[in-house]
PDB file of N, CA and C in Angstrom:
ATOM      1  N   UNK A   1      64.866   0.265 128.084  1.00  0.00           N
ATOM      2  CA  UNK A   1      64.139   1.521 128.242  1.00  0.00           C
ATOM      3  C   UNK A   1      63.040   1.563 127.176  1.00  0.00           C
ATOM      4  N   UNK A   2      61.874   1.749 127.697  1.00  0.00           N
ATOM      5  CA  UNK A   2      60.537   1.791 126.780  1.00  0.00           C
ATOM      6  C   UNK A   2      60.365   3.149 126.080  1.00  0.00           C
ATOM      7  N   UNK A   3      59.590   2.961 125.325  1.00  0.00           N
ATOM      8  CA  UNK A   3      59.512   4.444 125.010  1.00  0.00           C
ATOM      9  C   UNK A   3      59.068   5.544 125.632  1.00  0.00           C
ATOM     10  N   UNK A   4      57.896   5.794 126.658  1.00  0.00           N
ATOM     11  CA  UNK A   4      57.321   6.452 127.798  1.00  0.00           C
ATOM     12  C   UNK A   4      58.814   6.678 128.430  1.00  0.00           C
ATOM     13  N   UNK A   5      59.722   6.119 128.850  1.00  0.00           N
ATOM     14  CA  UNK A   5      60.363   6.225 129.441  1.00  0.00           C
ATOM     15  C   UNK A   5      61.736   7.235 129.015  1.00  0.00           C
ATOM     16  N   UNK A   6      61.885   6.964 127.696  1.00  0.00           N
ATOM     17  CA  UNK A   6      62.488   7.434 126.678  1.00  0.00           C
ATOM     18  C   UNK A   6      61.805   9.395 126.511  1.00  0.00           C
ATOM     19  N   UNK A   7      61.098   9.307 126.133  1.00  0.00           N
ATOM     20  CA  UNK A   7      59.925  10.215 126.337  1.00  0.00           C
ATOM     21  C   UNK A   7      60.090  11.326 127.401  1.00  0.00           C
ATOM     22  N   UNK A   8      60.118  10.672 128.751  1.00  0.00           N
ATOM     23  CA  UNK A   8      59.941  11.468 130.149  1.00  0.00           C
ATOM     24  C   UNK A   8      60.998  11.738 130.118  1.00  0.00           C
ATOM     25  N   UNK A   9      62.552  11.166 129.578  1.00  0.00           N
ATOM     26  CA  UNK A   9      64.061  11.642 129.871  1.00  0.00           C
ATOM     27  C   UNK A   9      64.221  12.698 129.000  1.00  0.00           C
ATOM     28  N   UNK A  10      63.225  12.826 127.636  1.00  0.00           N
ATOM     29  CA  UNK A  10      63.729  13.701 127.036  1.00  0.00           C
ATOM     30  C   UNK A  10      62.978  14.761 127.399  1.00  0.00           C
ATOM     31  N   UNK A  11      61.557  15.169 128.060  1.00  0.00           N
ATOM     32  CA  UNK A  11      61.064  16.346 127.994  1.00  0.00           C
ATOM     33  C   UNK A  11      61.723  16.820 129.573  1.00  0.00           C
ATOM     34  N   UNK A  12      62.207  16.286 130.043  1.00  0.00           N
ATOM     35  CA  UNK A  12      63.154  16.205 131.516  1.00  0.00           C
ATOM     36  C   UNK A  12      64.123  17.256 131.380  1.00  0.00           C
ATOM     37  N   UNK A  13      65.102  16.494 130.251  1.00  0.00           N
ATOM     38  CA  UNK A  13      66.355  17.688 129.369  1.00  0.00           C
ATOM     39  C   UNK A  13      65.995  18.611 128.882  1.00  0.00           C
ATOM     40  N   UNK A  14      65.022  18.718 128.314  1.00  0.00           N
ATOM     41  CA  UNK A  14      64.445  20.077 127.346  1.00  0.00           C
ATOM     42  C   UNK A  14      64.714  21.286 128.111  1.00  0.00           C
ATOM     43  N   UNK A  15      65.404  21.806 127.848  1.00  0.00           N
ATOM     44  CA  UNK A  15      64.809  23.553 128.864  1.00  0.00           C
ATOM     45  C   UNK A  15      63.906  24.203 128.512  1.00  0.00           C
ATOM     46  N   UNK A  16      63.276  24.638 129.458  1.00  0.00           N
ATOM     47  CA  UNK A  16      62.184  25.749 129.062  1.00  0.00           C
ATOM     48  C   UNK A  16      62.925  26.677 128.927  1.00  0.00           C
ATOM     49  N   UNK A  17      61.296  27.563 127.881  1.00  0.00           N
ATOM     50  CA  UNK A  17      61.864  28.929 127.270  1.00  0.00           C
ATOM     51  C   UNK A  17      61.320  30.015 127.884  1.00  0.00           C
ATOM     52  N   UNK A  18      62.225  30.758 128.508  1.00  0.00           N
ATOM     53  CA  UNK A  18      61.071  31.937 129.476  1.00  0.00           C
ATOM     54  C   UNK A  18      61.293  32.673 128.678  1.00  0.00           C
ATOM     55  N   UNK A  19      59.679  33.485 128.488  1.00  0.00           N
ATOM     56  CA  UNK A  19      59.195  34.456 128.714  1.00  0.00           C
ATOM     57  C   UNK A  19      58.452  33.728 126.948  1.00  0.00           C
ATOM     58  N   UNK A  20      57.919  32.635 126.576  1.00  0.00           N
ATOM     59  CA  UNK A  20      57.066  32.008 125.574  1.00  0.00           C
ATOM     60  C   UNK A  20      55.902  31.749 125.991  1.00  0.00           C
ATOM     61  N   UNK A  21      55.814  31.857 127.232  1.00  0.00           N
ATOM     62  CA  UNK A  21      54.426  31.670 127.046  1.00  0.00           C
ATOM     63  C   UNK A  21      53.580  33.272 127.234  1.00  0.00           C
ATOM     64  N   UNK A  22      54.172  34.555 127.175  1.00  0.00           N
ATOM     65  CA  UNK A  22      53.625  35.592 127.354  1.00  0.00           C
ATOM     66  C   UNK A  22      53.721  35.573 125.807  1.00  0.00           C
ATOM     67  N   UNK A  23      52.546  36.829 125.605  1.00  0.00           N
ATOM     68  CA  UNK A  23      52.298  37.353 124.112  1.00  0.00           C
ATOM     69  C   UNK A  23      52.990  38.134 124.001  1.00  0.00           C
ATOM     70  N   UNK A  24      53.697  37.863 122.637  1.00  0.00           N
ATOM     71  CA  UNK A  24      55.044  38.988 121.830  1.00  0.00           C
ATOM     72  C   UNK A  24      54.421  40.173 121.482  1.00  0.00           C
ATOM     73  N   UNK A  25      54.346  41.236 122.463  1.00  0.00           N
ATOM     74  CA  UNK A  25      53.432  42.240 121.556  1.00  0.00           C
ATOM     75  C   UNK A  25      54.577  43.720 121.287  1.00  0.00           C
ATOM     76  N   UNK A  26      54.480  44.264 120.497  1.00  0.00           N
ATOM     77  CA  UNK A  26      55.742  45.034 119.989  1.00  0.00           C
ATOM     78  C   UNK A  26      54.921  46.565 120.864  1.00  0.00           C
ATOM     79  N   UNK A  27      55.166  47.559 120.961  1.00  0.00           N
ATOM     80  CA  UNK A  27      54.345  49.186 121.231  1.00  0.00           C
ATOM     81  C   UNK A  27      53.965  49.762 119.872  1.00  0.00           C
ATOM     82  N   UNK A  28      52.610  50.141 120.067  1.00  0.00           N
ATOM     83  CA  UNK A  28      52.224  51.299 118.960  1.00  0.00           C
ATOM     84  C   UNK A  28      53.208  51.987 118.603  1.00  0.00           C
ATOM     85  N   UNK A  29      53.206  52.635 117.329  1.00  0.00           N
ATOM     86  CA  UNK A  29      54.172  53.427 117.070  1.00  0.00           C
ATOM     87  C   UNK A  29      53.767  54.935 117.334  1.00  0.00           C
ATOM     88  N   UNK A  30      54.313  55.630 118.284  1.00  0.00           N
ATOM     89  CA  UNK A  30      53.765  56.835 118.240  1.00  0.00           C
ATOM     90  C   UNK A  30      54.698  57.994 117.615  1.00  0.00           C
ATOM     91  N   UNK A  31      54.158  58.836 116.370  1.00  0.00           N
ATOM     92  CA  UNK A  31      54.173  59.311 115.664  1.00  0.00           C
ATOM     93  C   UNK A  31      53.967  60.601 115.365  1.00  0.00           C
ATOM     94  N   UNK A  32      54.322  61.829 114.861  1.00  0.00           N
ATOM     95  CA  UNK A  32      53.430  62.897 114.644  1.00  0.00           C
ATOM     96  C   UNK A  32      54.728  63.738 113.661  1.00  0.00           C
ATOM     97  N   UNK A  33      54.493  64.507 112.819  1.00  0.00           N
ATOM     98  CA  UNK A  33      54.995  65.556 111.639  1.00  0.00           C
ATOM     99  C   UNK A  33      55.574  66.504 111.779  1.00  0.00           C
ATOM    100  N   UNK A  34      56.486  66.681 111.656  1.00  0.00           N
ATOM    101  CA  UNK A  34      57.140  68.373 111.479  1.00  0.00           C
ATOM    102  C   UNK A  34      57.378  68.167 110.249  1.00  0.00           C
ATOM    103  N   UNK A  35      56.756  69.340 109.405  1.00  0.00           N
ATOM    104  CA  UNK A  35      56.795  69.633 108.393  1.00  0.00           C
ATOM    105  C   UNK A  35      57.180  68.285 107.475  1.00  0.00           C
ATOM    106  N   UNK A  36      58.111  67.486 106.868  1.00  0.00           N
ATOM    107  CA  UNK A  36      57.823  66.775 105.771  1.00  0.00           C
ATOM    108  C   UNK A  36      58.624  65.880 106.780  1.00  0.00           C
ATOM    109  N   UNK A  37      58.854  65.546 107.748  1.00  0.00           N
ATOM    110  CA  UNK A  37      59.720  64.767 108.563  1.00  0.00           C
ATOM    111  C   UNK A  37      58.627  63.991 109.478  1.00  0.00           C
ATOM    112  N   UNK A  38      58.765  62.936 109.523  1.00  0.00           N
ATOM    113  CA  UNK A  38      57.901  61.858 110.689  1.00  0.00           C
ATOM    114  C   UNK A  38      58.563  61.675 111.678  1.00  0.00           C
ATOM    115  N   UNK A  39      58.906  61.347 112.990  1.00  0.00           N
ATOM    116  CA  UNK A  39      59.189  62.110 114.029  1.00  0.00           C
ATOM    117  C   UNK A  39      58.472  60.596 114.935  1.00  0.00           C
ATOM    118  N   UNK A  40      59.204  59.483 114.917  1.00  0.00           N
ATOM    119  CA  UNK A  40      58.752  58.310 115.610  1.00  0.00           C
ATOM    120  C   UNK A  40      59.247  58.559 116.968  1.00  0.00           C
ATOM    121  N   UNK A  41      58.180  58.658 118.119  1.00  0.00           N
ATOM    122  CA  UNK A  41      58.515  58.990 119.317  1.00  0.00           C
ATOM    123  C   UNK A  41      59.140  57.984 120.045  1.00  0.00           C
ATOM    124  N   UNK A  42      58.497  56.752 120.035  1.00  0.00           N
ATOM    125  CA  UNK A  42      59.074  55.469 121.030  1.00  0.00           C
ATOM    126  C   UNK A  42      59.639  54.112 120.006  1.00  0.00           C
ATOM    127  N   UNK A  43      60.624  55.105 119.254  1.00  0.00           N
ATOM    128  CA  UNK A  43      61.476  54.154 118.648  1.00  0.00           C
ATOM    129  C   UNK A  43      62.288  53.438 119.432  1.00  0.00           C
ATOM    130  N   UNK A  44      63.004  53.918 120.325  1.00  0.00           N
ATOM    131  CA  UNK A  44      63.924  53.126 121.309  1.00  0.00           C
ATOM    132  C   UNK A  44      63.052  52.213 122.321  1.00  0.00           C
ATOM    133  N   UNK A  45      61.907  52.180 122.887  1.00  0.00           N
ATOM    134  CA  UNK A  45      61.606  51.389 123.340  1.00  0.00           C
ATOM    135  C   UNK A  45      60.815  50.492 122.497  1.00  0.00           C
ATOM    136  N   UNK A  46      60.122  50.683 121.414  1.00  0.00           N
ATOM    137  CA  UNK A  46      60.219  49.475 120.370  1.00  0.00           C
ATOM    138  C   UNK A  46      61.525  48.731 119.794  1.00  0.00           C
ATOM    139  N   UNK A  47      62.479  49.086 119.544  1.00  0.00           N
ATOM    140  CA  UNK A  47      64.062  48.468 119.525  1.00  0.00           C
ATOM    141  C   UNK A  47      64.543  47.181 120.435  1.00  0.00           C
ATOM    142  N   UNK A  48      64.267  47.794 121.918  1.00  0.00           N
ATOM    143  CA  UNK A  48      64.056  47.341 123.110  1.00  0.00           C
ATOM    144  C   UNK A  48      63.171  46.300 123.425  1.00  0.00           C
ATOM    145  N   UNK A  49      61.750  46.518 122.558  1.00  0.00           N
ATOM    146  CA  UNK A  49      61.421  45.068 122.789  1.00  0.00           C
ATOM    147  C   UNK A  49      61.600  44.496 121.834  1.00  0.00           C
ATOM    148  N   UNK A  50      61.857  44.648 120.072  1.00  0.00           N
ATOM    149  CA  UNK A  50      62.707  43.773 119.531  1.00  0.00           C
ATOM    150  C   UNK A  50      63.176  43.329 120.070  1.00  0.00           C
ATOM    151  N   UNK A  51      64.477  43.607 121.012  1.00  0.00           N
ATOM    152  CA  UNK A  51      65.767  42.717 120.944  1.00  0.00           C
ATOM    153  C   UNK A  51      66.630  42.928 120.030  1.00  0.00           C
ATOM    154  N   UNK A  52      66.795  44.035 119.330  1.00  0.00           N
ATOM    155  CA  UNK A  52      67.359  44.281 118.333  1.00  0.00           C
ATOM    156  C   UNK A  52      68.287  45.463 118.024  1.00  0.00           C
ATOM    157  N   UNK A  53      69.516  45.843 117.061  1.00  0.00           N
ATOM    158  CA  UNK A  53      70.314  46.873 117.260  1.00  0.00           C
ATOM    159  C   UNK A  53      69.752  48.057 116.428  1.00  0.00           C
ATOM    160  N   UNK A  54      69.299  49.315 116.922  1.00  0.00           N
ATOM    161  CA  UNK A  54      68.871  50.491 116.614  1.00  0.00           C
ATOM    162  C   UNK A  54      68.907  50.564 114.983  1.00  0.00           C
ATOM    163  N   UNK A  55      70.271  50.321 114.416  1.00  0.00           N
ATOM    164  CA  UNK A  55      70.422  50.367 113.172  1.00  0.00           C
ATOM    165  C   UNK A  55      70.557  49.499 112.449  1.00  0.00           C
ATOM    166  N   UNK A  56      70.260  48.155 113.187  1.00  0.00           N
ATOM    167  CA  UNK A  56      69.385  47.260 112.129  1.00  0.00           C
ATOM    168  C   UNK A  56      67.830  47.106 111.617  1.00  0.00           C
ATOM    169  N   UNK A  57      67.439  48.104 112.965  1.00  0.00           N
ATOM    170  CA  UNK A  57      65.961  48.061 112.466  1.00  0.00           C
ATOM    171  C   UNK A  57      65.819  49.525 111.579  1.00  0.00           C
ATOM    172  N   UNK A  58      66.276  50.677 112.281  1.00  0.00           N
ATOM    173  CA  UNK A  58      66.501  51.664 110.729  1.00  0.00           C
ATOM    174  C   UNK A  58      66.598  51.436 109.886  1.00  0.00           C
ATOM    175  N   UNK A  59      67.274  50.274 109.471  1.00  0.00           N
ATOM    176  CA  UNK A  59      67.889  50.591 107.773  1.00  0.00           C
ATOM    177  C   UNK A  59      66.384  49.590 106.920  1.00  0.00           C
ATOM    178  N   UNK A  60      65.951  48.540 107.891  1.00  0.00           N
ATOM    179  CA  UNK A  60      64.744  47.597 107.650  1.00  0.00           C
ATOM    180  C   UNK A  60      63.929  48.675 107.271  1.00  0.00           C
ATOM    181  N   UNK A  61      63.074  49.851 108.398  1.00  0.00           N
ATOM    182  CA  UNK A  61      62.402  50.633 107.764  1.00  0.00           C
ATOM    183  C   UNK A  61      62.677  51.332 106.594  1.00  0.00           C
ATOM    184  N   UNK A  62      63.781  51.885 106.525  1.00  0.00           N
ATOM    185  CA  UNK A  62      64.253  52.399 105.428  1.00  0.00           C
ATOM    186  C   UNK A  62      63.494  52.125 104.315  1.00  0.00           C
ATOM    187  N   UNK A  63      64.269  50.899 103.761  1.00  0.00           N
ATOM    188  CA  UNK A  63      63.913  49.869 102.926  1.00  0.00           C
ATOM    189  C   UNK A  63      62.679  49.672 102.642  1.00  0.00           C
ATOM    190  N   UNK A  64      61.568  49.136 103.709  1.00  0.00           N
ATOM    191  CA  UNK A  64      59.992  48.960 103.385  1.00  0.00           C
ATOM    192  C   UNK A  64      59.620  50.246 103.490  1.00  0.00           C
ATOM    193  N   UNK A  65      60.082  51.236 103.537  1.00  0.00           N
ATOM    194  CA  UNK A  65      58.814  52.561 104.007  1.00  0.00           C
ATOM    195  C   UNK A  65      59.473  53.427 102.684  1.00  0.00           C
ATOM    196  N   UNK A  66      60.698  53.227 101.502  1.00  0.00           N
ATOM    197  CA  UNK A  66      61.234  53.428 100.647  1.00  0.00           C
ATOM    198  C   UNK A  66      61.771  55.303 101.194  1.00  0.00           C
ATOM    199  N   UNK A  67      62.487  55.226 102.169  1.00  0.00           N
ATOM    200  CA  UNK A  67      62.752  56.448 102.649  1.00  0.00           C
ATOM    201  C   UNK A  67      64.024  57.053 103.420  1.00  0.00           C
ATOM    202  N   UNK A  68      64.548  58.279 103.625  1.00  0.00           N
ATOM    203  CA  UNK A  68      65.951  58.382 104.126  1.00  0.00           C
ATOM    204  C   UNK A  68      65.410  58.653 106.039  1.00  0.00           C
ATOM    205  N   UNK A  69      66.067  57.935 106.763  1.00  0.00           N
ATOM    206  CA  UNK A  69      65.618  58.616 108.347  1.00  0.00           C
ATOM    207  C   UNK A  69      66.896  58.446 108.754  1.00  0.00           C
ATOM    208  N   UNK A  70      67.216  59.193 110.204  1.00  0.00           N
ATOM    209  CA  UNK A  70      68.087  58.827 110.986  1.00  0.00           C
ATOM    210  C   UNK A  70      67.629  59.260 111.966  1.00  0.00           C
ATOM    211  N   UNK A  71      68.284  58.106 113.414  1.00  0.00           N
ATOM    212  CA  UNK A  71      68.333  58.584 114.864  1.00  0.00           C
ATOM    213  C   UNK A  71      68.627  59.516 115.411  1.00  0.00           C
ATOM    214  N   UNK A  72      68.179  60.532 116.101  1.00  0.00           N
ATOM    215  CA  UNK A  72      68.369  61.740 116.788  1.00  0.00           C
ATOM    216  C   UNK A  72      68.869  61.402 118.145  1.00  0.00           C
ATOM    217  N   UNK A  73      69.535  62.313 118.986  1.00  0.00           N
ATOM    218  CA  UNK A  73      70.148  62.137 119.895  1.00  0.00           C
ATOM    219  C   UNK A  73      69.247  61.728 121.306  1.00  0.00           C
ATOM    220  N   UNK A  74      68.211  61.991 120.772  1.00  0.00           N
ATOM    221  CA  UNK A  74      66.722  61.016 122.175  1.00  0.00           C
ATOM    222  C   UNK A  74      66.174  60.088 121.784  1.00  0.00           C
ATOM    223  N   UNK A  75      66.848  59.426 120.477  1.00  0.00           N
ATOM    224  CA  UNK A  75      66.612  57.806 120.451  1.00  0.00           C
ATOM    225  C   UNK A  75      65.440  57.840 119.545  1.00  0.00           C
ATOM    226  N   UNK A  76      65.010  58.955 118.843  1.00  0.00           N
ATOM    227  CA  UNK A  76      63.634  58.788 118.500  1.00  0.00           C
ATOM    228  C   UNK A  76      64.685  58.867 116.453  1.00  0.00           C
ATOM    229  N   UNK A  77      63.463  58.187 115.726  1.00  0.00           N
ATOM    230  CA  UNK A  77      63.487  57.714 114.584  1.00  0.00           C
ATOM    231  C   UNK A  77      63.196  58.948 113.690  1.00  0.00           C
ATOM    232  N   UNK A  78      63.685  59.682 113.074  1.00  0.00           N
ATOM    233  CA  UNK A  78      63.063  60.811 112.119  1.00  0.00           C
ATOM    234  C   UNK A  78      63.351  60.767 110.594  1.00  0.00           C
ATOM    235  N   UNK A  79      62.055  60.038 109.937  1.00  0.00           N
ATOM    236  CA  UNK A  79      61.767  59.633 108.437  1.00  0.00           C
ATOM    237  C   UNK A  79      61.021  61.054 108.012  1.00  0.00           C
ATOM    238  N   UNK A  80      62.176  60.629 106.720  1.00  0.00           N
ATOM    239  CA  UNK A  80      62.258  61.707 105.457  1.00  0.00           C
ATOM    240  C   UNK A  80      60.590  61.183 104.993  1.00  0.00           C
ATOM    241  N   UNK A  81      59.744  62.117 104.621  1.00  0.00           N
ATOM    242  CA  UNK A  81      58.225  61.877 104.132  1.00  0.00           C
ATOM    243  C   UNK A  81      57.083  61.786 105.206  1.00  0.00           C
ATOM    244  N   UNK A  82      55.936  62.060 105.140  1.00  0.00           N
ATOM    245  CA  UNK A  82      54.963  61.697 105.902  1.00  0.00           C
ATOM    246  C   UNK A  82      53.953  60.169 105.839  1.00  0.00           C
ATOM    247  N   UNK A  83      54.511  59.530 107.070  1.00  0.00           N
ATOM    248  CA  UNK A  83      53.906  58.196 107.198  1.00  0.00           C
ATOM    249  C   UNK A  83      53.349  58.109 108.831  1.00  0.00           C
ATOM    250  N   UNK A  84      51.849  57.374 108.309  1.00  0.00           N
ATOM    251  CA  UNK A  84      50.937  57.487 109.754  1.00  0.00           C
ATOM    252  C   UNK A  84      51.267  55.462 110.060  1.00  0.00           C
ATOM    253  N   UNK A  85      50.589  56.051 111.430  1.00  0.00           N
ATOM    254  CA  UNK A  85      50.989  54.859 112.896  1.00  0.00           C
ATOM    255  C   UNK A  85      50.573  53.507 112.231  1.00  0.00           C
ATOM    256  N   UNK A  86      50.116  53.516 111.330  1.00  0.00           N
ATOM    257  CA  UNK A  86      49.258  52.253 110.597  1.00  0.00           C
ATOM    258  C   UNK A  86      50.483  51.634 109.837  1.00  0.00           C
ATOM    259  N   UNK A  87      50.911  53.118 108.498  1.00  0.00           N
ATOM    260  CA  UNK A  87      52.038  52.146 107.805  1.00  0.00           C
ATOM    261  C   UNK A  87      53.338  51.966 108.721  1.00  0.00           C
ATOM    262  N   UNK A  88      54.187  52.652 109.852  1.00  0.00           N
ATOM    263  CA  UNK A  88      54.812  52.380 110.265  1.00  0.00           C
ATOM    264  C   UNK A  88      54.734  50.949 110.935  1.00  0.00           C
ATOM    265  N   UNK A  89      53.658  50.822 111.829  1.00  0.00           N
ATOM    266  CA  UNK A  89      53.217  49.335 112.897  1.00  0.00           C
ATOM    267  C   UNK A  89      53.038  48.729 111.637  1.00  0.00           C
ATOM    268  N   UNK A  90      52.633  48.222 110.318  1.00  0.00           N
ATOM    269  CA  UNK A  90      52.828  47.459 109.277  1.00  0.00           C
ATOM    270  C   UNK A  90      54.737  47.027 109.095  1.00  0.00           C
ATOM    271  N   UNK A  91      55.012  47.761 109.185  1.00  0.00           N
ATOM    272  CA  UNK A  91      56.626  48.160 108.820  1.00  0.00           C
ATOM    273  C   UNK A  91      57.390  47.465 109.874  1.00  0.00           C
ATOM    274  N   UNK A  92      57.104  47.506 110.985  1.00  0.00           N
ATOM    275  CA  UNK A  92      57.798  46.961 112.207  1.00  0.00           C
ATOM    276  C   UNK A  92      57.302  45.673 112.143  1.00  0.00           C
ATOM    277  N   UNK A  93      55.847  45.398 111.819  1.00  0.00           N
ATOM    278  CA  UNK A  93      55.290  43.849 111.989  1.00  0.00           C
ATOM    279  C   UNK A  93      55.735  42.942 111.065  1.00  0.00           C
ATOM    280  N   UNK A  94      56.458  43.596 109.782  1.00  0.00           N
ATOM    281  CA  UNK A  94      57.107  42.715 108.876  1.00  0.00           C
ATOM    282  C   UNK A  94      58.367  42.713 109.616  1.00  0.00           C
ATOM    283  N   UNK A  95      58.878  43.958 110.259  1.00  0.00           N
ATOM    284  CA  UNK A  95      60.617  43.372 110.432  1.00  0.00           C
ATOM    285  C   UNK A  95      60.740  41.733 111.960  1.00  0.00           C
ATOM    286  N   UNK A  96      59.437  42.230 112.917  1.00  0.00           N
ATOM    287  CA  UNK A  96      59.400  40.446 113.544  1.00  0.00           C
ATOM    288  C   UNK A  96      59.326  39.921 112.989  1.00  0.00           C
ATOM    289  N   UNK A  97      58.745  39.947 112.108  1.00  0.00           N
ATOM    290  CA  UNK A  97      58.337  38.563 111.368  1.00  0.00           C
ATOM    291  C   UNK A  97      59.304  38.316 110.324  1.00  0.00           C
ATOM    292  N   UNK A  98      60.449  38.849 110.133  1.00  0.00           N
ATOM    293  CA  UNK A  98      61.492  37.930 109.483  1.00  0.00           C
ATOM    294  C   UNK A  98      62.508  38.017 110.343  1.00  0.00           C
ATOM    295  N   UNK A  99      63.002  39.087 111.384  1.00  0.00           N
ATOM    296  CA  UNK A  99      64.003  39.171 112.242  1.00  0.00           C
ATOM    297  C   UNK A  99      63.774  38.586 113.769  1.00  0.00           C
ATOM    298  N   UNK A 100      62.685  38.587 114.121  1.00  0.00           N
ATOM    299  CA  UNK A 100      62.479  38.240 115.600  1.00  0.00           C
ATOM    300  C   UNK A 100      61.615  37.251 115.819  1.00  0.00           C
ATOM    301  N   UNK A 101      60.982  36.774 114.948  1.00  0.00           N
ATOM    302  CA  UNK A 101      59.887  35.481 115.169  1.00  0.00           C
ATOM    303  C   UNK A 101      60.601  34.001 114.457  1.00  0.00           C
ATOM    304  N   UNK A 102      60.653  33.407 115.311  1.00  0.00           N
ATOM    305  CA  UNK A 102      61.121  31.734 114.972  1.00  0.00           C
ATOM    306  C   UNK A 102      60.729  31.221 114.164  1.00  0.00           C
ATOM    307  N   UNK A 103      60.664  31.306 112.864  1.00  0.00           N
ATOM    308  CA  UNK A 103      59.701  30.707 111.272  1.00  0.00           C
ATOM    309  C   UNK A 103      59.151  29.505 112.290  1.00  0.00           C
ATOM    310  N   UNK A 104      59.640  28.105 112.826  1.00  0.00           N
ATOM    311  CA  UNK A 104      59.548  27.265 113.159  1.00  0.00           C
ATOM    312  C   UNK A 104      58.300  27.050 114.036  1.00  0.00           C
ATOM    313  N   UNK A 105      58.357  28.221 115.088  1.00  0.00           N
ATOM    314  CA  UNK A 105      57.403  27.613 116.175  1.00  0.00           C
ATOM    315  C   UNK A 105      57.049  29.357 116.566  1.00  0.00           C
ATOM    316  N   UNK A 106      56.940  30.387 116.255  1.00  0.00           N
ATOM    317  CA  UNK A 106      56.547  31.578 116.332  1.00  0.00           C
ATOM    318  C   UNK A 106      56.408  32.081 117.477  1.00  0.00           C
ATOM    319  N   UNK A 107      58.132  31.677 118.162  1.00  0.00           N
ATOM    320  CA  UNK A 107      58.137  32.432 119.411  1.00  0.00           C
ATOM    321  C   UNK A 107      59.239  33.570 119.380  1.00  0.00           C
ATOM    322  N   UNK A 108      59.257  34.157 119.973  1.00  0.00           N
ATOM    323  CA  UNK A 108      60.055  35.484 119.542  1.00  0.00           C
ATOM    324  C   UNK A 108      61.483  35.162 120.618  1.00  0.00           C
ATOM    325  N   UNK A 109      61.428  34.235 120.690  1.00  0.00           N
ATOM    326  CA  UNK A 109      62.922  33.667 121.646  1.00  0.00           C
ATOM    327  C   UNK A 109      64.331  33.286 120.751  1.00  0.00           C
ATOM    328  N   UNK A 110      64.850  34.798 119.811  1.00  0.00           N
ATOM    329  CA  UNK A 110      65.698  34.218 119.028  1.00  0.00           C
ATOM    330  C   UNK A 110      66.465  35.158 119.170  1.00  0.00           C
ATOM    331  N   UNK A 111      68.185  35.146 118.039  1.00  0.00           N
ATOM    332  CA  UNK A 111      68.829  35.831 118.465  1.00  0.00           C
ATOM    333  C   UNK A 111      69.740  36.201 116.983  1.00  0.00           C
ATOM    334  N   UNK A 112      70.458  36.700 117.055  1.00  0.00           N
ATOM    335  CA  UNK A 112      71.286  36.781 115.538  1.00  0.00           C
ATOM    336  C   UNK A 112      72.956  36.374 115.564  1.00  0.00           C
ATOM    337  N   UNK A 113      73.294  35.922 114.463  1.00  0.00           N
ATOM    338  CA  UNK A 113      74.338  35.234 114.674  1.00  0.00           C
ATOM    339  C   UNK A 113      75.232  35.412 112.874  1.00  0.00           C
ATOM    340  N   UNK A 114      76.216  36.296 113.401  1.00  0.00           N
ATOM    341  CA  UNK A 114      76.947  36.625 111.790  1.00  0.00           C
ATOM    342  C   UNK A 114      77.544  35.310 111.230  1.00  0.00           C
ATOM    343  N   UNK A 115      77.563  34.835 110.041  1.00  0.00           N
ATOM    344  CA  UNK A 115      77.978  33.705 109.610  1.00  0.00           C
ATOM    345  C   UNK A 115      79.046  33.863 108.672  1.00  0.00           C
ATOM    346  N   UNK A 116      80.266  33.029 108.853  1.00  0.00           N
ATOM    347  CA  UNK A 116      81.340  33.460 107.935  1.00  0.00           C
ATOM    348  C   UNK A 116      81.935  34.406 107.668  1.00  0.00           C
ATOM    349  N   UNK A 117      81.994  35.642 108.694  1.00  0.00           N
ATOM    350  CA  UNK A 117      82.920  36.435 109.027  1.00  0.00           C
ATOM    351  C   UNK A 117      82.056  37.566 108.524  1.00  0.00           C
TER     352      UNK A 117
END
């Protein structure tokens, strides 16, 4: 077996990855204030296209946006302080990019996996 040949058996086996060749694009964050509370409207369907569990990405914002929030019973995100659509979509674009983007090959075709109990 030549190498060409070698070659064609292996890109043969490979599986493709659906849905890599579409662009990973996350939703605006839409946003607006009650009084000292931020009030993230389409938190659950940003979650959703993470791929990700509600309160793993809460506690991520938490953390970068240095603030207390919790989920309300319509799925929407409500942070302690006032923060606009800019620093939040900053906030989410760091959590792909260590939770949902493949360091390797920067496709968002990944998954999470607890290690050692």
């Amino acid at each position: 077996m030549d190498y060409d040949d070698m070659l064609d058996r292996a890109l043969a086996e490979t599986p493709d990855i659906e849905g890599s060749s579409d662009r990973f694009e996350v939703p605006d964050p839409q946003v607006r204030q009650e009084g000292n509370v931020t009030v993230y409207e389409n938190f659950q369907s940003t979650v959703d296209r993470l791929g990700r569990e509600d309160e793993h990405v809460m506690k991520f914002l938490q953390n970068e946006l240095g603030t207390s929030s919790h989920i309300d019973e319509s799925g929407r995100a409500r942070l302690t302080g006032e923060f606009g659509e800019r620093r939040i979509s900053e906030a989410v674009d760091a959590y792909a990019e260590e939770f949902v983007l493949c360091s390797e090959c920067g496709l968002p075709d990944t998954h999470f996996e607890r290690e050692g109990g």
